[in-house]
Every structure is written in structure tokens, then in C-alpha cells.
Protein backbone atom coordinates (compact mmCIF):
# COMPACT_ATOMS: atom_id res chain seq x y z
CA UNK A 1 -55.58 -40.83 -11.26
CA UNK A 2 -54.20 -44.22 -9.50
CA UNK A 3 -50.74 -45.41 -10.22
CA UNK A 4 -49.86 -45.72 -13.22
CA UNK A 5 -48.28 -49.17 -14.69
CA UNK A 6 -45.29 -47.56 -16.81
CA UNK A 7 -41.57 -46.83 -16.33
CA UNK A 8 -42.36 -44.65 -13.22
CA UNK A 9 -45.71 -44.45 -10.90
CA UNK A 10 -47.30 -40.74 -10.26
CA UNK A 11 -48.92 -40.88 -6.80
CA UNK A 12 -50.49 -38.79 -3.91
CA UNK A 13 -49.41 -39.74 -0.69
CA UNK A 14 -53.31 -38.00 0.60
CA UNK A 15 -55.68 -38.04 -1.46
CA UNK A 16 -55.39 -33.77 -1.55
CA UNK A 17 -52.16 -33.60 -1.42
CA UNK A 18 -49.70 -32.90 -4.10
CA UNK A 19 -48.37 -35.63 -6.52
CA UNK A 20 -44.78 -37.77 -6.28
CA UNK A 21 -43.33 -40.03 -8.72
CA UNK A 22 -41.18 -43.22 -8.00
CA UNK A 23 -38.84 -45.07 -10.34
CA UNK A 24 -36.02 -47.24 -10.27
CA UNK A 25 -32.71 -46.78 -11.74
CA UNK A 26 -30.07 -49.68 -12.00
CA UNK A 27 -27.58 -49.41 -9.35
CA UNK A 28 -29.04 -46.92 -7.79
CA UNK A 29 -32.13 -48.07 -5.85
CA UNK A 30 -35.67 -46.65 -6.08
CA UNK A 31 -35.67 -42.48 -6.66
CA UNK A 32 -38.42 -40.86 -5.38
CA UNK A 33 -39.30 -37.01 -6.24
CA UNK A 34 -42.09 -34.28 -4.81
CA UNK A 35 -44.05 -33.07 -8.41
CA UNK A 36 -45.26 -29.66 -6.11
CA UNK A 37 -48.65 -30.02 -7.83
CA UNK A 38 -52.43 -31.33 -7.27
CA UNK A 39 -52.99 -31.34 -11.06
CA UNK A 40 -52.32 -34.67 -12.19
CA UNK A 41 -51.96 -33.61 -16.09
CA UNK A 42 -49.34 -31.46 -15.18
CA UNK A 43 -47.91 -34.42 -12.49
CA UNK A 44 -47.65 -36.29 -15.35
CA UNK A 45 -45.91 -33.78 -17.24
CA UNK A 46 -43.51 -33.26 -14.47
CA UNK A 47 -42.64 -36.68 -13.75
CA UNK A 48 -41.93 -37.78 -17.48
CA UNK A 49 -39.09 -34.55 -17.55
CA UNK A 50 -37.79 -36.08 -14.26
CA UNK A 51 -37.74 -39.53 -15.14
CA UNK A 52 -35.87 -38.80 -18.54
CA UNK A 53 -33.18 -36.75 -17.45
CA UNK A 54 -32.41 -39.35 -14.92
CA UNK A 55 -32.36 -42.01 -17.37
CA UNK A 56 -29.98 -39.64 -19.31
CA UNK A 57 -27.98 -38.83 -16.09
CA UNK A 58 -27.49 -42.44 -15.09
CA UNK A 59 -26.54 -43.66 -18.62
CA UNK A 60 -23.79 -40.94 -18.69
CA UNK A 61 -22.65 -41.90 -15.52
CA UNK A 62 -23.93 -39.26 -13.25
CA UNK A 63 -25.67 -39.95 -9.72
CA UNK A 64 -29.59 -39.67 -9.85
CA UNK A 65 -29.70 -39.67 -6.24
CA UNK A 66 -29.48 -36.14 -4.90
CA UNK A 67 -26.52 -35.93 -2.49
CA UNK A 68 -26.22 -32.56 -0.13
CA UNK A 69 -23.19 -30.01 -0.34
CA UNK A 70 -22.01 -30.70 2.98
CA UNK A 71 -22.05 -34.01 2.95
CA UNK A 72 -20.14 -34.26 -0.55
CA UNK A 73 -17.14 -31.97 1.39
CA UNK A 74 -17.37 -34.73 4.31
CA UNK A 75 -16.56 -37.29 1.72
CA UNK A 76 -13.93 -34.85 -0.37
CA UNK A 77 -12.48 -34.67 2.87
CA UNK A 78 -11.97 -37.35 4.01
CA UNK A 79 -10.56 -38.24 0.25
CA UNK A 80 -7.87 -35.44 1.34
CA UNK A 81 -6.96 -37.73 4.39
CA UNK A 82 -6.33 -40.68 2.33
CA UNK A 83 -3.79 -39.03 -0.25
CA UNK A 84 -2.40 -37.45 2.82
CA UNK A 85 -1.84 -40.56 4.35
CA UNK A 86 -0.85 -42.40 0.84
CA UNK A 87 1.95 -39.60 0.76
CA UNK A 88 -0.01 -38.14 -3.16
CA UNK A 89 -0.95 -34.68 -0.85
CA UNK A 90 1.28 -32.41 1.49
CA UNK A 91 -0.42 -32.16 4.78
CA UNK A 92 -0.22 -28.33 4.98
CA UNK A 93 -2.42 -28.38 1.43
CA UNK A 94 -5.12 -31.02 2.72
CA UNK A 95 -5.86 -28.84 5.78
CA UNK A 96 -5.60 -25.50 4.08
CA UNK A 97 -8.53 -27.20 1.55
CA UNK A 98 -10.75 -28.45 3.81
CA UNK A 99 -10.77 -25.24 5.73
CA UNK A 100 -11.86 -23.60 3.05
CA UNK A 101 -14.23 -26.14 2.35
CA UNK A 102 -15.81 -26.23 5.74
CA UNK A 103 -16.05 -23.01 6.27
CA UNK A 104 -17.14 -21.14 3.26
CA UNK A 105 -18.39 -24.34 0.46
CA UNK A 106 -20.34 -26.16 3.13
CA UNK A 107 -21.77 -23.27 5.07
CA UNK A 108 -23.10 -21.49 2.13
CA UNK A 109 -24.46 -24.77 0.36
CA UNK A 110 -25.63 -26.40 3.09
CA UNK A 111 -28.36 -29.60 2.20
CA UNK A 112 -29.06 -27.94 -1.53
CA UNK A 113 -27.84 -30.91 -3.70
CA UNK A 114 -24.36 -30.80 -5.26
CA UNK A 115 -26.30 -30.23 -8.77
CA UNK A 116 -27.97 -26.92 -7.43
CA UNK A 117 -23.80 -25.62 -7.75
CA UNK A 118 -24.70 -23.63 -10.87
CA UNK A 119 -22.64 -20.36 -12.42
CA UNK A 120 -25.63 -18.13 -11.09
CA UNK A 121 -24.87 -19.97 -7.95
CA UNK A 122 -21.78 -19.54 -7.78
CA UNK A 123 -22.01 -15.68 -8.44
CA UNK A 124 -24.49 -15.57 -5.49
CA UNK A 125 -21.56 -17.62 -3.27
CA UNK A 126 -18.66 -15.05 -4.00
CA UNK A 127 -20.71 -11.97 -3.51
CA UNK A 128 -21.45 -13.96 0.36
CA UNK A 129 -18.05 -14.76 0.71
CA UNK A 130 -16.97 -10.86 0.22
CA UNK A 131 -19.09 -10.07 3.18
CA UNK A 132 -18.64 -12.85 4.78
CA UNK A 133 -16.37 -11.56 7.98
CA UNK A 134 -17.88 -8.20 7.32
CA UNK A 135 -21.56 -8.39 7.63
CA UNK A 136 -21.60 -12.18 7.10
CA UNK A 137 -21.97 -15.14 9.20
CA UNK A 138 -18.31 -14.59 10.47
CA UNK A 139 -19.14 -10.90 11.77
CA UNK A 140 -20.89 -13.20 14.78
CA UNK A 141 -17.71 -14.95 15.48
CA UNK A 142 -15.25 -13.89 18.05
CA UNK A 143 -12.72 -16.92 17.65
CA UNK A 144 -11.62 -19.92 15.31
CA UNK A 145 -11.41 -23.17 17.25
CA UNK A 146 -9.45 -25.81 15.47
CA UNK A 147 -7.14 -28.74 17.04
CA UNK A 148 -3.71 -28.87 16.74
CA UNK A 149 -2.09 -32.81 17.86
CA UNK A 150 -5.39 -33.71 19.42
CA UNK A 151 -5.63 -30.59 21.99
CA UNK A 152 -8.72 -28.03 21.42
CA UNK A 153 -7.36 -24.60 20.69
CA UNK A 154 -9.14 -21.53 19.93
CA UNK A 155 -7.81 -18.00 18.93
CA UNK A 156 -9.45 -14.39 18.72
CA UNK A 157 -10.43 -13.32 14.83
CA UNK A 158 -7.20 -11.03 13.48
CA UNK A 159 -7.99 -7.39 12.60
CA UNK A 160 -6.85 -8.39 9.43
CA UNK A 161 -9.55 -11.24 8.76
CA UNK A 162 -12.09 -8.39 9.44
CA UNK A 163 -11.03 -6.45 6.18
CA UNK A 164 -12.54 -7.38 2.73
CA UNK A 165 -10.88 -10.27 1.37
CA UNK A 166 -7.19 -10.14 -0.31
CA UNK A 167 -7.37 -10.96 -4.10
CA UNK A 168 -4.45 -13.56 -3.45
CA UNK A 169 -7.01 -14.87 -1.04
CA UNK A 170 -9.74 -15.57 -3.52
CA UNK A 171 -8.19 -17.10 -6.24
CA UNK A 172 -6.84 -20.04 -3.62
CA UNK A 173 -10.23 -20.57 -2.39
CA UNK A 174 -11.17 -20.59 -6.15
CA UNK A 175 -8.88 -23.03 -6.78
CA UNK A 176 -10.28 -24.73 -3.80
CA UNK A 177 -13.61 -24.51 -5.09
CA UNK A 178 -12.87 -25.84 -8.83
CA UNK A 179 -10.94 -28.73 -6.97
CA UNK A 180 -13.91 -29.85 -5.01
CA UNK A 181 -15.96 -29.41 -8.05
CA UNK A 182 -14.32 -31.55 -10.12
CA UNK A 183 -14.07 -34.30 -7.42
CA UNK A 184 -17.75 -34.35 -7.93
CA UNK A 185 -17.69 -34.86 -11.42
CA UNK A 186 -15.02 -37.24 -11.21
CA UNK A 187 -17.24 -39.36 -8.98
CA UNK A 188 -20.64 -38.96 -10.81
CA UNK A 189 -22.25 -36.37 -8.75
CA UNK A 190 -22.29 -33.35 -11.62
CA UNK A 191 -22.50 -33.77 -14.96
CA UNK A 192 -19.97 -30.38 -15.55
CA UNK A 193 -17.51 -28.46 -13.60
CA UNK A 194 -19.09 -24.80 -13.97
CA UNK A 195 -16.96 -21.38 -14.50
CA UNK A 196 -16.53 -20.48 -10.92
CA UNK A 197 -16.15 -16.74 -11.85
CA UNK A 198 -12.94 -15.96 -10.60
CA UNK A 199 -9.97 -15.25 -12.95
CA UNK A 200 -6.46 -16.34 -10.85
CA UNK A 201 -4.09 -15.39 -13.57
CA UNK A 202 -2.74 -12.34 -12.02
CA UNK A 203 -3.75 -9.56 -9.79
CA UNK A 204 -4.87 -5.97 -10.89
CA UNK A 205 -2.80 -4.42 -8.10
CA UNK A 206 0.67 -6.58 -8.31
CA UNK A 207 3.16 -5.67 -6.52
CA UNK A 208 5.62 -3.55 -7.46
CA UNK A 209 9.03 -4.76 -9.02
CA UNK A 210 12.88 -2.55 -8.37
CA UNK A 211 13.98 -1.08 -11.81
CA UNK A 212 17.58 -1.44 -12.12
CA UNK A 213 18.79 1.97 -11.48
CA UNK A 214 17.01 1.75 -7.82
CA UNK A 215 18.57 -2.10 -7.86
CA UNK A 216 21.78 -0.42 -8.23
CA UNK A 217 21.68 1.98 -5.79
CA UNK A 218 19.94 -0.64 -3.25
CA UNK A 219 23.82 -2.52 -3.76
CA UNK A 220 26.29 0.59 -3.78
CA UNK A 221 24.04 2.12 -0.33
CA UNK A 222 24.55 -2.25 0.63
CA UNK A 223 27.88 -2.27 0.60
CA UNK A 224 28.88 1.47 1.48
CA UNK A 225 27.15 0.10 5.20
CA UNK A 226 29.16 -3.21 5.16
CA UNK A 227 32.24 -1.11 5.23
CA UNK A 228 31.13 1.52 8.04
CA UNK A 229 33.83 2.32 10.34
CA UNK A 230 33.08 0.50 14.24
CA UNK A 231 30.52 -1.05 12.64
CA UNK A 232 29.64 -4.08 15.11
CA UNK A 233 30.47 -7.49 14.53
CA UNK A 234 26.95 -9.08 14.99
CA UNK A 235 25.30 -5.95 12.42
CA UNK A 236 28.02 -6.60 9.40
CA UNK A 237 27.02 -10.43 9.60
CA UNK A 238 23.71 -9.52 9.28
CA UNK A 239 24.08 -7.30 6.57
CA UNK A 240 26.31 -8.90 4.63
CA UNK A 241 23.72 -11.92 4.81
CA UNK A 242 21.50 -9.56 3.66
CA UNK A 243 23.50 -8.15 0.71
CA UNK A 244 23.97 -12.06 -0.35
CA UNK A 245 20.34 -12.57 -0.06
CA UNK A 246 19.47 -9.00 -2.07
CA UNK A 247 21.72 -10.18 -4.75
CA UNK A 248 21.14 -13.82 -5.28
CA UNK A 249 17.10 -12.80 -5.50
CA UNK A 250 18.24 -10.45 -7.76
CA UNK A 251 20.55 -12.93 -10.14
CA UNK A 252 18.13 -15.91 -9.98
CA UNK A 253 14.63 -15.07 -9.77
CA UNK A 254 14.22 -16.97 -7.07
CA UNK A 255 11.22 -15.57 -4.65
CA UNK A 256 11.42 -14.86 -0.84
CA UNK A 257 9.75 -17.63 0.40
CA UNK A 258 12.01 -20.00 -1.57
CA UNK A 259 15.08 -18.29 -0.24
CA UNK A 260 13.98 -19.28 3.31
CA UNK A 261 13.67 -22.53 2.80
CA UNK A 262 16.62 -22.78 0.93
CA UNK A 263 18.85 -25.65 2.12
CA UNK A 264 22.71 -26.24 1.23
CA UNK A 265 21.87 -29.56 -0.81
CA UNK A 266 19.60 -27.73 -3.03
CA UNK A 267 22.35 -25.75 -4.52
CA UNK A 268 22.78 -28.34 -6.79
CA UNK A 269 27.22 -28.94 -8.07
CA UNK A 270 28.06 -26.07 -6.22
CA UNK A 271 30.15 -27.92 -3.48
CA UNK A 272 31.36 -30.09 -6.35
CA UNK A 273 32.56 -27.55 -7.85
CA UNK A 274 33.82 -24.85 -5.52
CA UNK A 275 37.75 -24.87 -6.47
CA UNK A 276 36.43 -24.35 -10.41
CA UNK A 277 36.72 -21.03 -12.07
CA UNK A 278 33.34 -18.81 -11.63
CA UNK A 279 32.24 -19.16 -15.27
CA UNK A 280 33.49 -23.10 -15.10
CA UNK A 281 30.92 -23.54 -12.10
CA UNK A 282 27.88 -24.38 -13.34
CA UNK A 283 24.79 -25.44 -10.47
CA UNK A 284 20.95 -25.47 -10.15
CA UNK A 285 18.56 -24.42 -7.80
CA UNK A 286 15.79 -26.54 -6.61
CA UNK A 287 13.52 -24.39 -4.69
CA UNK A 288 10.06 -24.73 -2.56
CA UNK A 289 7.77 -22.04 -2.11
CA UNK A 290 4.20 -22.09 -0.81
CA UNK A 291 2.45 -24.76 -3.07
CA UNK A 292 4.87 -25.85 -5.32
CA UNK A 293 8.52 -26.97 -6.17
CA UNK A 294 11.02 -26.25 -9.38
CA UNK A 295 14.73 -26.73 -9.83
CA UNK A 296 16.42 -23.96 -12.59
CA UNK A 297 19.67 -22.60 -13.48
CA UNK A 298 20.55 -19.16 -11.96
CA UNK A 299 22.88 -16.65 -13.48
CA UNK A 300 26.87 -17.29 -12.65
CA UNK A 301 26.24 -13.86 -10.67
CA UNK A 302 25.10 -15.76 -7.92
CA UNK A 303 27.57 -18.20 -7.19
CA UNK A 304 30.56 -14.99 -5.39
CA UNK A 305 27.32 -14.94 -2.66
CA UNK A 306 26.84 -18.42 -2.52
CA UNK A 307 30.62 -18.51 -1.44
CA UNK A 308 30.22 -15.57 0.89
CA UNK A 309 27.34 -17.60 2.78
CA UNK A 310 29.22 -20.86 3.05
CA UNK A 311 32.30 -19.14 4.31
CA UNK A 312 30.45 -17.18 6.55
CA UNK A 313 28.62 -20.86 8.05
CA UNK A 314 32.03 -21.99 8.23
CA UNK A 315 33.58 -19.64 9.92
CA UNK A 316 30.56 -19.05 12.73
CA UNK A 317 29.76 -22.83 12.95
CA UNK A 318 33.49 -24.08 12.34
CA UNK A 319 32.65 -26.86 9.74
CA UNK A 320 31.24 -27.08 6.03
CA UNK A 321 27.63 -26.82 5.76
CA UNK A 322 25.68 -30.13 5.32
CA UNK A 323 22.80 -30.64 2.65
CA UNK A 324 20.31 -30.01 5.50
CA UNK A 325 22.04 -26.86 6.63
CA UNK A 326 19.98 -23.75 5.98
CA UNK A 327 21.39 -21.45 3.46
CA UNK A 328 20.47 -18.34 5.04
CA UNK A 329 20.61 -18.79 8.97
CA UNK A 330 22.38 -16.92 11.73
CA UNK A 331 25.61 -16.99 13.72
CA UNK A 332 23.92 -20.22 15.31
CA UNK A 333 22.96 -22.02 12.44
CA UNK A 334 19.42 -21.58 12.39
CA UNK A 335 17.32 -20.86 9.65
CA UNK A 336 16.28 -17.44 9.33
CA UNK A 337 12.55 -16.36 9.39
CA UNK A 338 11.80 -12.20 8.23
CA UNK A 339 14.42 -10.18 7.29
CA UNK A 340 11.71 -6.93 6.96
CA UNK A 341 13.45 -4.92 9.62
CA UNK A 342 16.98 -4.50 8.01
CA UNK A 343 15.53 -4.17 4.41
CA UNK A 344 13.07 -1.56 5.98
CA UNK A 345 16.05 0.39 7.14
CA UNK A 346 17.94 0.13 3.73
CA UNK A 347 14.45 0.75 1.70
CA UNK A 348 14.61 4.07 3.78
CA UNK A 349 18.10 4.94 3.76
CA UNK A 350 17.76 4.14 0.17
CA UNK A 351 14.80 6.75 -0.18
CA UNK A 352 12.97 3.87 -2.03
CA UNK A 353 10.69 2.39 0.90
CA UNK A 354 7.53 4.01 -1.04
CA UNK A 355 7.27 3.33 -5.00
CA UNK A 356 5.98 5.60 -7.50
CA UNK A 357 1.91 5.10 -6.74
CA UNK A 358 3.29 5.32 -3.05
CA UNK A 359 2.72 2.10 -1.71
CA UNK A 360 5.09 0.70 1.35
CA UNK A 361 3.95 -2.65 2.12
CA UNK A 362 3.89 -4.71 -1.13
CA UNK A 363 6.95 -2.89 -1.80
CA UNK A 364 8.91 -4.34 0.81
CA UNK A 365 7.32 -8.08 0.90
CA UNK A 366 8.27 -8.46 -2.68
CA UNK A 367 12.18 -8.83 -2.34
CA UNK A 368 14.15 -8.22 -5.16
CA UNK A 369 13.70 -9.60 -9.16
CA UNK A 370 15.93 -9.56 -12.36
């Protein structure tokens, strides 16, 4: 057949070997493609399809050149480095991302182009990742090595990680997954971000919330074992803490996680206003949790607790709290990290450590809401 003189040349690199086609595209260099065919009618056939849709690729902006999966995390990567560094992405998110990118995006892709990320794809990548500590890859792997300020650790795989993935654990790698997906589009690599398959709007088996008879009787058992008779020092400064805590979760909808890292100078006007009337006192939260940051007005309930805590810092640390101060911290002024073992034992001495479809553990993790 020869080469042809046109917009793109159909050759054999042997003379019985199958047919390729060559063409250049403006910007991006000569493109060179394997037909899989010794027919040259049907070469020809096959080159003028490949040819076009690159000419329609490159004039909508999308990269003819085919560009592997795991080298398209490298670069995302090292994308997450630079905002890190640029001060656009918490450090804690970039390394939780490219984890997941490593690990599961790169592994199962591979070399396959960044195009070959289709929905049946994409199907075929969850069902792997389901197994993939199971009767995966990871079933093979006794530790995780990672570094940690530039010294080579490793640790043994948790019992935990061994167990089918959580739901909570599969919609942030979705989100992972759409987020390196559309840093590919954004940069020309895919023409569309495809439905990744996962909905992350809520969980089938959420956790269960207190009704307010059981929040009532949570407070009345609370405060019937502040008041115990010889009841020592140390344990009614710990449960008093806890009673604020129960109550201010309970008055402000303010999760567990944002409790902890709840500092004095986010309580925003309440030291302003601390010699004001309760329902004169008006102050906002602004709270952290995992991912994400809000500031919101609370219920005037809270504020009697909020008092209770900063007389309580006072009085154990002998001076006012500071904005950095830790809202919830011990006799030493240190923030306070789980507080499951006294709620445990007031979950039981409340008889409420099981909810109605019996379940302990989600019951206790999820704190208290309005």
C-alpha cells in the first residue's frame, strides 16, 4: 500500500506486520498509533477514525497524546505539594489524597491511559477496591511503610483494615477519585469527568441519634452523680466536664470532633460579654472538624456551661483562659482527647449504651444532637 501523501501516513513497520499511522497535531508533536491489522482497507479505515477524533480532541482542548494513570497521579501530586506549600491546601488533606491515590487509583490503573477511566471502568475499580485488603493485592501485605520528617517507618496492617471497607471510607476515596478526575479534565487529559458510582450523600446505616426523653434522663442520671456523697475531687471535675460537654453538644449541634478542638477564642463575644444577662449574651461558634470549618450561633442554653468550663480553667489553672486555651482540657490545661470511657459508664448506668436495633458502637461515637 506505501505511504500515503494525506493528513496522516498508514505504514507497516515489516512488510507482514500489522499497519500504524502517524500524524501531527499542533502543539503536540507527531502521534503515532498501532492499527492491530494486516488488511490495509481496514488500516485505512482505522486510521481515518483515529486521526479525526484527535483532530476533534485537540481542537476542544484535550491531549491527543496518551498519558498513563500513574503517571497523571505523579503529576496531581505533586500539584498537591504546590497548594500545600502556597498555603490553598491543609497538609493533613494533601497526604490523605495522595494516599489514596497511590495506593488504590495508580495501582489499579497502572500504564492504561487516563482516557481508558470510563464508568464501566470505574465499576470494575470499586468492585477491586472492596476486596482489595481481603483477597486483593493488600491481602499480600504485612505492613504500610510511609515516612514521617524524613525517617522510614513501617507499621503492621490493623485488624480493622482487614474488614470490608467502611461506607464513610468510600465516599472519601470517591471524593478522592472525582478530585483527581477533574484535575485531568482541567488540564486537557479527558474530555469528561465520568459518574464514579458512588453516592456520598448519606449512609444507609447512620448512626443513631438520643431522642429527648433518653437526652433527659442522660442529664438528671448526669447530675444525680455530680452530687454523690465522697465523691472524689479528680472524678466530679471530670464529670462535670463531661455534663458541660453532653449539654453544649446537645444545645448547639456542634459534633465531637469540633468540641475537641474547640479553643477559648472561638467562642466568639462570650468573654465580652460575661457580666451581661444570659439572654443579653449573644456569641458564635467557629468550629473545625475533620475537613472543614463553620462559625454559627448556638442556643443561649449553652452559654451556663460555657461559664462552668471557664470557671473551672480558672480555678485549676489560676488565671482566665487565653484564645489558645483549649475549651475542654484537664486539671492541667491540656486539651482533652476521648472521653468514651466516662460516657460508656453513664450510657450503661443510663441503660441506653445499646439503641433500639441494638447497636453499641455508633451509639456511643456519635455524642449528643438537638
Amino acid at each position: 500500500m506505501g505511504r500515503l501523501k494525506s493528513l496522516f501516513q498508514v505504514y507497516q513497520r515489516k512488510p507482514d506486520g500489522p499497519y500504524w499511522v502517524r500524524f501531527s497535531i499542533k502543539g503536540q508533536g507527531q502521534i503515532r498509533a498501532k492499527l492491530e491489522t494486516t488488511d490495509p482497507i481496514e488500516a485505512q479505515h482505522k486510521a481515518t477514525l483515529i486521526w479525526s477524533g484527535a483532530a476533534t480532541d485537540a481542537k476542544n482542548g484535550v491531549s491527543v497524546r496518551k498519558h498513563p494513570v500513574a503517571k497523571v497521579v505523579g503529576d496531581w501530586c505533586q500539584q498537591l505539594d504546590a497548594e500545600v506549600a502556597r498555603g490553598s491546601c491543609k497538609p493533613a488533606k494533601a497526604e490523605q489524597y495522595k494516599g489514596v491515590a497511590r495506593r488504590y487509583i495508580a495501582e489499579f490503573w497502572d500504564q492504561k491511559p487516563i482516557d481508558a477511566i470510563d464508568e464501566p471502568a470505574i465499576t470494575r475499580f470499586w468492585e477491586w477496591r472492596y476486596d482489595y485488603w481481603l483477597k486483593g493485592p493488600g491481602a499480600k501485605i504485612e505492613f504500610i511503610h510511609y515516612e514521617r520528617g524524613g525517617v522510614r517507618i513501617r507499621r503492621p496492617i490493623t485488624k480493622r483494615q482487614r474488614e470490608m471497607p467502611a461506607a464513610s471510607t468510600i465516599a472519601t476515596e470517591s471524593v478522592v477519585l472525582r478530585t483527581f478526575l477533574t484535575y485531568a479534565k482541567r488540564n486537557g487529559l479527558i474530555k469528561e469527568v465520568p459518574d464514579i458510582g458512588i453516592k456520598t450523600g448519606g449512609q444507609a446505616n447512620a448512626r443513631s441519634l438520643f431522642s429527648s426523653d433518653e437526652i433527659g434522663r442522660l442529664f438528671d442520671l448526669s447530675l444525680e452523680r455530680l452530687s454523690a456523697p465522697d465523691l472524689h475531687s479528680a472524678t466530679r471535675r471530670d464529670r462535670l466536664v463531661l455534663h458541660c460537654l453532653m449539654c453544649i453538644l446537645a444545645y448547639s449541634g456542634m459534633r465531637l470532633v469540633e468540641a475537641k478542638n474547640l479553643n477559648w477564642g472561638d467562642v466568639l463575644g462570650y468573654q465580652a460579654t460575661r457580666t451581661k444577662k444570659i439572654r443579653e449574651r449573644d456569641i458564635d461558634l467557629r468550629v473545625y472538624g475533620k475537613r472543614k470549618d463553620r462559625t454559627f450561633a448556638p442556643k443561649h442554653a449553652v452559654i451556663p456551661w460555657f461559664d462552668q468550663l471557664w470557671d473551672l480553667f480558672k480555678r485549676d489553672m489560676r488565671r482566665d483562659p487565653q484564645p489558645t486555651d483549649p475549651v475542654f482540657c484537664d486539671r492541667l490545661g491540656v486539651r482533652l482527647g476521648s472521653n468514651k470511657k466516662g460516657f460508656d459508664a453513664l450510657l450503661v448506668q443510663a441503660g441506653l449504651k445499646k439503641d433500639y436495633r441494638g447497636k453499641t458502637e455508633h451509639r456511643i461515637r456519635s455524642g449528643i444532637s438537638s
